[in-house]
Protein backbone atom coordinates (compact mmCIF):
# COMPACT_ATOMS: atom_id res chain seq x y z
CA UNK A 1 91.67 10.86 -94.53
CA UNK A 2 93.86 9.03 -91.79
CA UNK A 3 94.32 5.69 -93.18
CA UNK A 4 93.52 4.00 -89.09
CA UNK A 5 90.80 6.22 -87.02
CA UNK A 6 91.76 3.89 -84.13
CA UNK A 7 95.34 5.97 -84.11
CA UNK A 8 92.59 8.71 -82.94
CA UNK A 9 91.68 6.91 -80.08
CA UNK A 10 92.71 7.36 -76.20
CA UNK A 11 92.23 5.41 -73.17
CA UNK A 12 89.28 6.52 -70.74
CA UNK A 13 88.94 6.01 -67.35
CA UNK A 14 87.10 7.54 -64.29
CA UNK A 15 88.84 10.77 -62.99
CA UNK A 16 90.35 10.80 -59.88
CA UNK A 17 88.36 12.20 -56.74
CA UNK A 18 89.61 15.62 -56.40
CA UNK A 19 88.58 16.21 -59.90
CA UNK A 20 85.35 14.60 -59.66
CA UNK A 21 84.61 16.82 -56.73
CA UNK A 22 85.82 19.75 -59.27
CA UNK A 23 83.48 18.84 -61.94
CA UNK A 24 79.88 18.08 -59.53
CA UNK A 25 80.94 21.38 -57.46
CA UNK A 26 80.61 23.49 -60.62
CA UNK A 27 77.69 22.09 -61.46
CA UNK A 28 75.91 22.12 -58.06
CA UNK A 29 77.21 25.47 -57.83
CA UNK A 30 76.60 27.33 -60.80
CA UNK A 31 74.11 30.09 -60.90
CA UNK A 32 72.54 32.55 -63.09
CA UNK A 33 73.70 35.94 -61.94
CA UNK A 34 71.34 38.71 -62.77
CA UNK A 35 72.88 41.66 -60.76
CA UNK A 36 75.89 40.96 -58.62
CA UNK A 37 78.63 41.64 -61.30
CA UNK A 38 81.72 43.68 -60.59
CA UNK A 39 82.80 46.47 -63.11
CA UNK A 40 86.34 44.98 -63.47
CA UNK A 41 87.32 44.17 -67.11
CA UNK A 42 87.48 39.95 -68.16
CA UNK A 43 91.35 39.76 -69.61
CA UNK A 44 91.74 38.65 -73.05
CA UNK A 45 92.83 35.26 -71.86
CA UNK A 46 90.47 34.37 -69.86
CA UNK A 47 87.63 35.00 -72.02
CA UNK A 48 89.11 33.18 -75.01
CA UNK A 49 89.43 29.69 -72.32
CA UNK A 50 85.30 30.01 -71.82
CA UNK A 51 84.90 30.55 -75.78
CA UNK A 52 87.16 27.54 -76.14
CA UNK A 53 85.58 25.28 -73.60
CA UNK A 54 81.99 26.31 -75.40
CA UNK A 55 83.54 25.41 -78.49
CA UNK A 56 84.85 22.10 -77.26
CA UNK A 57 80.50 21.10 -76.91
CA UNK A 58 78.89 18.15 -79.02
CA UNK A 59 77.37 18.83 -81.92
CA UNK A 60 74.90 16.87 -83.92
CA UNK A 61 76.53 15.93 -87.61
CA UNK A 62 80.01 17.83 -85.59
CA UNK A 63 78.14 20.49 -87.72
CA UNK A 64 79.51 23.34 -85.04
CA UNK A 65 76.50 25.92 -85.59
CA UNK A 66 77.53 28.34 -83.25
CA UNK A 67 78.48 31.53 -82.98
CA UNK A 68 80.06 33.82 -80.19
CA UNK A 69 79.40 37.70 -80.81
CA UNK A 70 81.06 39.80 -77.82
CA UNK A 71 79.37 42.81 -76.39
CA UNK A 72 81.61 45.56 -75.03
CA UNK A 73 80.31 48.83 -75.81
CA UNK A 74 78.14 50.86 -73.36
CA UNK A 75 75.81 52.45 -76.13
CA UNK A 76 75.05 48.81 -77.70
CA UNK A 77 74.58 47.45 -74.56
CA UNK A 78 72.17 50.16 -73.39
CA UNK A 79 70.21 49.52 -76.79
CA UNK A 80 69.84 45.94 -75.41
CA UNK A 81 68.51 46.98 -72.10
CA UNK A 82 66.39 48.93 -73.88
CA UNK A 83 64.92 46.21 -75.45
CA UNK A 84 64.86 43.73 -72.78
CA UNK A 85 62.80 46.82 -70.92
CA UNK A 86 60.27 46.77 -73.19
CA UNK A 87 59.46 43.09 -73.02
CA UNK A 88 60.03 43.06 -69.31
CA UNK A 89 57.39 45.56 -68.76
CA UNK A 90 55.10 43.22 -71.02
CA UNK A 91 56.51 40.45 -69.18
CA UNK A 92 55.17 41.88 -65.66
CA UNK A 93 51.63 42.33 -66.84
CA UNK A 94 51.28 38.66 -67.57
CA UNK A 95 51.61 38.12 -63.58
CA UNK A 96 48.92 39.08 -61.43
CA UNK A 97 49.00 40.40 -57.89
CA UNK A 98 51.71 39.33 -55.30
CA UNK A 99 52.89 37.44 -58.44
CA UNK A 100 53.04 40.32 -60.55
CA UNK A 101 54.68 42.58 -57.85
CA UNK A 102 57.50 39.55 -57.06
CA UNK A 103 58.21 39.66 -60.33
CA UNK A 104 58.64 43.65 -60.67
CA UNK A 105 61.08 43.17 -57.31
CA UNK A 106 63.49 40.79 -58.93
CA UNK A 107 67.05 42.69 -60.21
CA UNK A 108 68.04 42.58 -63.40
CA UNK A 109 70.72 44.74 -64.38
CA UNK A 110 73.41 42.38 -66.06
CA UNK A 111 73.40 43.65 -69.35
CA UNK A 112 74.25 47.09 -68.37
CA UNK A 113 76.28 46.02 -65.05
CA UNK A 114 78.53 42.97 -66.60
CA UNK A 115 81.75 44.34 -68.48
CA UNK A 116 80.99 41.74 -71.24
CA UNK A 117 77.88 40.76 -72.80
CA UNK A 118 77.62 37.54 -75.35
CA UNK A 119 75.07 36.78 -77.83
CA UNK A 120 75.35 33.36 -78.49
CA UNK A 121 73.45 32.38 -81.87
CA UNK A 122 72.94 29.33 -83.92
CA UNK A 123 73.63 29.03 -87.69
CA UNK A 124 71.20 26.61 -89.21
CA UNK A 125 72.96 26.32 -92.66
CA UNK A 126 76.43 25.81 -91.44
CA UNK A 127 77.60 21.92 -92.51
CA UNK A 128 74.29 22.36 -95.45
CA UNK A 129 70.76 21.21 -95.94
CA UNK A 130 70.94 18.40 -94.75
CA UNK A 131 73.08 17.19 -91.44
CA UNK A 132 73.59 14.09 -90.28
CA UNK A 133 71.21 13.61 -86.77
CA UNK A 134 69.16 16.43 -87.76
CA UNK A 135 67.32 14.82 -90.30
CA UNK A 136 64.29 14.21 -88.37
CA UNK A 137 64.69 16.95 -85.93
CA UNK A 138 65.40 20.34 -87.26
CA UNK A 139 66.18 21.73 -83.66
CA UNK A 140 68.80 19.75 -83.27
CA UNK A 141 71.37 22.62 -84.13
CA UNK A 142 69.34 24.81 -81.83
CA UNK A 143 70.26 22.17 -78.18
CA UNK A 144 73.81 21.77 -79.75
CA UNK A 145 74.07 25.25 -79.11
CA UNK A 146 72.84 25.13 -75.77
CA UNK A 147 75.79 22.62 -75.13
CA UNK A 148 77.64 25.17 -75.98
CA UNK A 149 76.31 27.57 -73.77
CA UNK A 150 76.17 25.15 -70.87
CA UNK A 151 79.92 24.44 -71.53
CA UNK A 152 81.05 27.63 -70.92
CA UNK A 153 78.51 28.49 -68.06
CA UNK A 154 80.22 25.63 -66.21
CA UNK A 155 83.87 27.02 -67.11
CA UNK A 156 82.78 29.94 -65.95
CA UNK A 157 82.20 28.97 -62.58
CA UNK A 158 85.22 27.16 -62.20
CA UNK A 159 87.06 30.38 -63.23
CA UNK A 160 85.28 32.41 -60.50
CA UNK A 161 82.99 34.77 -63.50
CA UNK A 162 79.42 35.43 -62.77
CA UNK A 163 77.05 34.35 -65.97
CA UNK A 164 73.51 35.49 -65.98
CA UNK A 165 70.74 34.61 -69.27
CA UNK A 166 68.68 37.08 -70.76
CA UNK A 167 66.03 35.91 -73.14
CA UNK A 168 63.59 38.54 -72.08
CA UNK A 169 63.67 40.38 -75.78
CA UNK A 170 61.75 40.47 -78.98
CA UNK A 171 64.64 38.74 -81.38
CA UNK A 172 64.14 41.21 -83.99
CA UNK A 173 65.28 43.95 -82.03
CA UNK A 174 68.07 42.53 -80.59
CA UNK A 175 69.17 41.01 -84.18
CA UNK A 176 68.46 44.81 -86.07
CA UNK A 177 70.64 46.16 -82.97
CA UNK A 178 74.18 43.58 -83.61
CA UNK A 179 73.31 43.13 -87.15
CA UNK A 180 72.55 39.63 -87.15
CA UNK A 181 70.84 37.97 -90.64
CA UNK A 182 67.52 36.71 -90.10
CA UNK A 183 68.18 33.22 -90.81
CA UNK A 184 70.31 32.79 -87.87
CA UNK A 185 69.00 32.53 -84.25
CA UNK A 186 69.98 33.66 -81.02
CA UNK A 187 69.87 30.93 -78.87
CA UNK A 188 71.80 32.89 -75.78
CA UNK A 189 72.03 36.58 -74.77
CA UNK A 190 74.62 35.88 -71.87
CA UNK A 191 76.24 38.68 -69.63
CA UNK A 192 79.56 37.57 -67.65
CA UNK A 193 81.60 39.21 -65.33
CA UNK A 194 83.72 38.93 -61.97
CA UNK A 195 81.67 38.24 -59.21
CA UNK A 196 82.44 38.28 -55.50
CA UNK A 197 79.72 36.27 -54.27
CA UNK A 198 76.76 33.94 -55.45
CA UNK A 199 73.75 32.67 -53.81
CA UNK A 200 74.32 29.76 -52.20
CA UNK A 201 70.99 28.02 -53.63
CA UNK A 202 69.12 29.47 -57.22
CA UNK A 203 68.37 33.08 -56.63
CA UNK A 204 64.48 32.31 -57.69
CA UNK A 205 64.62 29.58 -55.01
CA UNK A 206 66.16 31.77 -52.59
CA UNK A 207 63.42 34.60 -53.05
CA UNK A 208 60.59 32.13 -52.62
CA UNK A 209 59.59 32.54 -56.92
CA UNK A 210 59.61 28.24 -57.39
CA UNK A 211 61.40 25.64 -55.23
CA UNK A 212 63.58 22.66 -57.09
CA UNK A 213 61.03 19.88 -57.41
CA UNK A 214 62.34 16.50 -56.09
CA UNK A 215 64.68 14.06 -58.43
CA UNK A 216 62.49 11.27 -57.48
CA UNK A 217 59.03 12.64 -59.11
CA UNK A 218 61.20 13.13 -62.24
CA UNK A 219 62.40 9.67 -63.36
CA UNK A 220 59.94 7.26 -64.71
CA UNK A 221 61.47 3.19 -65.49
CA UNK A 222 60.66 1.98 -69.30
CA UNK A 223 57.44 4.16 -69.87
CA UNK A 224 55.63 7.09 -69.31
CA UNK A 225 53.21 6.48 -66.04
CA UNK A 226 49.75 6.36 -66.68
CA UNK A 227 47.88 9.49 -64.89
CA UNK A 228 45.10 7.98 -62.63
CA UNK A 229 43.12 11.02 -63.20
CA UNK A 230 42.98 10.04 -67.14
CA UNK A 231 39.79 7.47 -66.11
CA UNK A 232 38.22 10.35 -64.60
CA UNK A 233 37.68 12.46 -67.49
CA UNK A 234 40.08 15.06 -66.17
CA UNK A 235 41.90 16.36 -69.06
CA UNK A 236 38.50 15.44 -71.58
């Protein structure tokens, strides 16, 4: 080990403006992109800065359970639609009337449209049995791996590629398809690709499916608010 950790250590401080602005406008702008790709190959290059920023996200115990499986071949992919087609038809009859027929409107061609698809799983045995922070929560490894995910979502947008999330599948049949052992999970099925434009608000919000709920209603001070409907039997 390094005889003084402190030699590890850098000076923080606040960035400046213009790269504040950078870092809020990729978040404020990002958005899951489920049909607008462009057939244009990622380069090399680029594609290995997004796996890098998603490998740059915390982990719990640093235990780094992630892995990054790239998609590029138009038979596998189709297998994967194929799959996703089955559950989305079982999806749709779980909606009922204008609901159901929303649903049925919405596009969702990434998997076959994007010229790179990523399955982004999560290792549970990969720093042992047990793993510092995820002693009392085993799904810690699991929303490490959504860091992950969310890391490179955001470099994404700041490189100007479209990233859309598919987790309508049964996981067996997307594992048998890439091969993946059952003890690992897939956390992500991600398709990315160049993109020429985006909506300028959440495509669900833009098409009337939900509207974002208001910060305010979400934070609560010290403790959970007591429902005044609890003292009317409500929920007994």
């Amino acid at each position: 080990m390094h005889d003084d950790p402190n030699d590890f250590l850098v000076r923080t401080a606040a960035f400046v403006d213009e790269d504040k602005d950078a870092v809020y406008r990729a978040i404020h702008t990002r958005r899951d992109v489920r049909d607008q790709f462009l057939s244009d190959a990622l380069p090399d290059a680029l594609i290995r800065r997004l796996l890098q920023a998603a490998h740059a996200a915390p982990s719990v115990g640093f235990m780094q359970p992630w892995n990054f499986l790239l998609i590029r071949d138009s038979a596998r992919r189709a297998a994967i639609w194929h799959a996703f087609d089955r559950a989305n038809r079982e999806a749709a009859e779980m909606f009922f009337g204008d609901r159901q027929e929303a649903y049925r409107s919405l596009k969702l061609e990434g998997i076959r449209k994007a010229p790179l698809n990523i399955c982004v799983t999560c290792d549970p045995d990969r720093a042992g049995p047990v793993v510092l922070g995820r002693t009392h929560n085993p799904r810690m490894d699991s929303y490490s791996t959504v860091c992950a995910i969310q890391n490179l979502w955001l470099a994404a947008r700041a490189e100007g590629v479209g990233l859309g999330w598919v987790s309508i599948f049964h996981e067996a049949e997307v594992k048998a398809i890439l091969g993946i052992p059952e003890r690992v999970e897939i956390v992500g099925y991600l398709c990315l690709g160049f993109v020429d434009e985006l909506y300028g608000a959440p495509e669900l919000e833009v098409k009337g499916w939900r509207r974002r709920l208001a910060l305010d209603d979400l934070i609560f001070e010290e403790q959970w608010p007591s429902d005044p409907n609890d003292d009317k039997g409500v929920y007994s």
